[in-house]
Protein backbone atom coordinates (compact mmCIF):
# COMPACT_ATOMS: atom_id res chain seq x y z
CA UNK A 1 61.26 107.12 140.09
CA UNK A 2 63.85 107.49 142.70
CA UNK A 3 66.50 105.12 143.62
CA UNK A 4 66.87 104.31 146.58
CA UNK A 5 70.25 105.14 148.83
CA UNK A 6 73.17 102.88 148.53
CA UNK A 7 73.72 100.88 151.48
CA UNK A 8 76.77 98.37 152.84
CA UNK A 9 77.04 96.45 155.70
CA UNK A 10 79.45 94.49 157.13
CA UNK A 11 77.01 91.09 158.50
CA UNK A 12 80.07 88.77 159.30
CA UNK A 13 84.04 88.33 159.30
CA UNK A 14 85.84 84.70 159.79
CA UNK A 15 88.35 82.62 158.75
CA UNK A 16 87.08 80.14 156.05
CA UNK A 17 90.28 77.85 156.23
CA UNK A 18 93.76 78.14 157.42
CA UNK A 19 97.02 75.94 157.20
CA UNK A 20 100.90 76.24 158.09
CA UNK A 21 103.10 73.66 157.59
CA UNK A 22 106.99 73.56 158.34
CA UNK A 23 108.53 70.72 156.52
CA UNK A 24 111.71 71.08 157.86
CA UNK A 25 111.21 71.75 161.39
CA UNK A 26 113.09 71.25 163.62
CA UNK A 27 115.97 71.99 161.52
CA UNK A 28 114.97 75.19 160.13
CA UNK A 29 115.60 76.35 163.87
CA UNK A 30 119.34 75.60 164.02
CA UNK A 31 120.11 76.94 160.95
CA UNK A 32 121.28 80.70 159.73
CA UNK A 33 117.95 82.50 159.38
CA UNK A 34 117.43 84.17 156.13
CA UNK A 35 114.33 84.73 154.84
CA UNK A 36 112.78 85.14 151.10
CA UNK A 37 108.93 85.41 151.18
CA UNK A 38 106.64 84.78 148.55
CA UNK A 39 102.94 85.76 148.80
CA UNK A 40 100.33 85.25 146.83
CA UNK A 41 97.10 86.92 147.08
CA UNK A 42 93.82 86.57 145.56
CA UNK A 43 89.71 87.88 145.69
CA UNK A 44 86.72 85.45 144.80
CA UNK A 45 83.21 86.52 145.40
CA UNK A 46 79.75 85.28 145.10
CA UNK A 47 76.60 86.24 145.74
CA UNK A 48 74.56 84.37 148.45
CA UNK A 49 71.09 86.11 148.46
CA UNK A 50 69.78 89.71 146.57
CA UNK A 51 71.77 91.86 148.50
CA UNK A 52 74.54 89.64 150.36
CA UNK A 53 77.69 88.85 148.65
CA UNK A 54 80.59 86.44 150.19
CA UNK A 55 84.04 88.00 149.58
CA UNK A 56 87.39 85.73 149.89
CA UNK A 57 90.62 86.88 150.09
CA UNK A 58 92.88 84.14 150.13
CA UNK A 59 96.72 84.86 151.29
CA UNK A 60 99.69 82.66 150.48
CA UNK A 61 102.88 83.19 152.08
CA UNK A 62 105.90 80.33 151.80
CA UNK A 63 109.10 81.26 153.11
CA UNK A 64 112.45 79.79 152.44
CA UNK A 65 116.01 80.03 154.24
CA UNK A 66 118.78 78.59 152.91
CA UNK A 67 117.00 77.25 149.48
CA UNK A 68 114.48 75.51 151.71
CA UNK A 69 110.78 75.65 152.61
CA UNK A 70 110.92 77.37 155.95
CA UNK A 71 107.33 77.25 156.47
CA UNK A 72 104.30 77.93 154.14
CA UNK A 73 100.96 79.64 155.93
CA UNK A 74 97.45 79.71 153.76
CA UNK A 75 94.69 82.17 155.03
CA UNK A 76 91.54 82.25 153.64
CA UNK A 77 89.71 85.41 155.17
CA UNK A 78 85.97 85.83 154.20
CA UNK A 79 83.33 88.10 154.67
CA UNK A 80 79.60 88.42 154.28
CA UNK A 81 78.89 91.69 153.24
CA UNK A 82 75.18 93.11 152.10
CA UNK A 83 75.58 95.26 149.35
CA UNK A 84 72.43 97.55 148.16
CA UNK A 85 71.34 99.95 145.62
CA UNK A 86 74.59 100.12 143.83
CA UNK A 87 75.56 100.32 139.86
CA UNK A 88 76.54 97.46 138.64
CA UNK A 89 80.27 98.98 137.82
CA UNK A 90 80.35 100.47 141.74
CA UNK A 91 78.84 96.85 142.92
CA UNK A 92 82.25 95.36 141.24
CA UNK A 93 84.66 97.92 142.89
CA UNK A 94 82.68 97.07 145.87
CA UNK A 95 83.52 93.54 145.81
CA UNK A 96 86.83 93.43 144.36
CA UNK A 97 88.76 96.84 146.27
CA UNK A 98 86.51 98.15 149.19
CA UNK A 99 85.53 94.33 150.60
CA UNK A 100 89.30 93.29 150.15
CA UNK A 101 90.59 96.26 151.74
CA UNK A 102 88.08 95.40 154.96
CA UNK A 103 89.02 91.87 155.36
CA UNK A 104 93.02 92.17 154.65
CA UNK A 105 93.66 93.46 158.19
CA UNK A 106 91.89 90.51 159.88
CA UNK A 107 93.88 88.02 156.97
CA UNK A 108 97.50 89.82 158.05
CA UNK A 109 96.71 89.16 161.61
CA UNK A 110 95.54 85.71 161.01
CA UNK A 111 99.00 84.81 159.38
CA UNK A 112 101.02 87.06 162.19
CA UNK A 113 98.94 84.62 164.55
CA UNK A 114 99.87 81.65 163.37
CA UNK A 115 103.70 81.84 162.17
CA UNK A 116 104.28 83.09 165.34
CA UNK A 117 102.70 80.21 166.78
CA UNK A 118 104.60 78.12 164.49
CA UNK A 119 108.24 79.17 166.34
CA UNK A 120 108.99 81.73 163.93
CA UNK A 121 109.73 85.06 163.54
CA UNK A 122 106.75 87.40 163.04
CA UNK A 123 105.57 87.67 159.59
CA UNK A 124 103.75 91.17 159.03
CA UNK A 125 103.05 91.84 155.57
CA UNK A 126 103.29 95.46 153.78
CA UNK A 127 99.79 97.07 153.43
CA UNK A 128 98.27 96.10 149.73
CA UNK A 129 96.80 99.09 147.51
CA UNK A 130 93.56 96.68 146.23
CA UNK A 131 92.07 99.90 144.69
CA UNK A 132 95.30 99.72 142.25
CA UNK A 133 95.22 96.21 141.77
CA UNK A 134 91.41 95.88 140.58
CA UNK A 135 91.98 98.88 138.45
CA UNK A 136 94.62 96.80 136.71
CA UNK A 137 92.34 93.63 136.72
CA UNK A 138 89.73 95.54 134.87
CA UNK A 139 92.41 96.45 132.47
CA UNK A 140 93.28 93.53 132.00
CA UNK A 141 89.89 92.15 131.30
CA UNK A 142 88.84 95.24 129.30
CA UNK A 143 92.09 93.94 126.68
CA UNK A 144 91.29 90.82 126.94
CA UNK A 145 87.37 91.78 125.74
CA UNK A 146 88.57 93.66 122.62
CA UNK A 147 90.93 90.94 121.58
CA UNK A 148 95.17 92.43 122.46
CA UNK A 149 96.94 90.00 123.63
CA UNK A 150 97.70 90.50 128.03
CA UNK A 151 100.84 89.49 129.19
């Protein structure tokens, strides 16, 4: 029997929620600007028919200046993606490297977007290597299968 040809299509890109806050506005403006950013990033994904899969990457980035909370953006940037005639193994990279590395562009503008809206100083983030980072979460999951302890 043969299998039929892989296929992937992007069907849809949007933002599935968003928020900035800036607790200490108007403040934060008067004040000696120096930044320390902490981001947080993370993939979910589940499957919404046979072949469509919903991919989140969710982006966390709080700043402080001065020891306080300058601002603090969340981007949730989602994608519907149909995904066919894949191994199960490829279907995974698909979902957790290749959608990722699709949506993260739209996700870095999203938070540019809106921290500039916010008064401040562009935020552009540094490009993110998902291909490395799902290679380590497999890792991870392949110890924690066999029973070694994963710090």
């Amino acid at each position: 029997m043969q299998q039929a040809n892989p296929q992937f299509e992007i069907q849809r890109i949007f933002v599935k929620d968003m928020s900035f806050e800036a607790p200490n506005t108007p403040h934060t403006f008067s004040e000696d600007w120096k930044p320390e950013v902490s981001l947080n990033l993370e993939t979910k994904s589940n499957r919404i028919e046979d072949n469509a899969h919903e991919v989140v990457l969710s982006i966390t980035a709080t700043v402080t200046s001065n020891n306080k909370t300058a601002f603090l953006v969340e981007v949730q940037q989602s994608g519907v993606f149909m995904i066919k005639g894949f191994p199960e193994d490829q279907l995974h990279q698909m979902l957790g490297s290749f959608c990722p590395n699709i949506l993260f562009p739209y996700a870095r503008e999203a938070v540019s977007d809106v921290v500039v809206r916010g008064g401040f100083p562009q935020l552009i983030l540094a490009p993110v290597n998902f291909d490395a980072l799902y290679a380590q979460h497999v890792e991870q999951q392949g110890k924690q299968g066999s029973g070694e302890k994963v710090n």
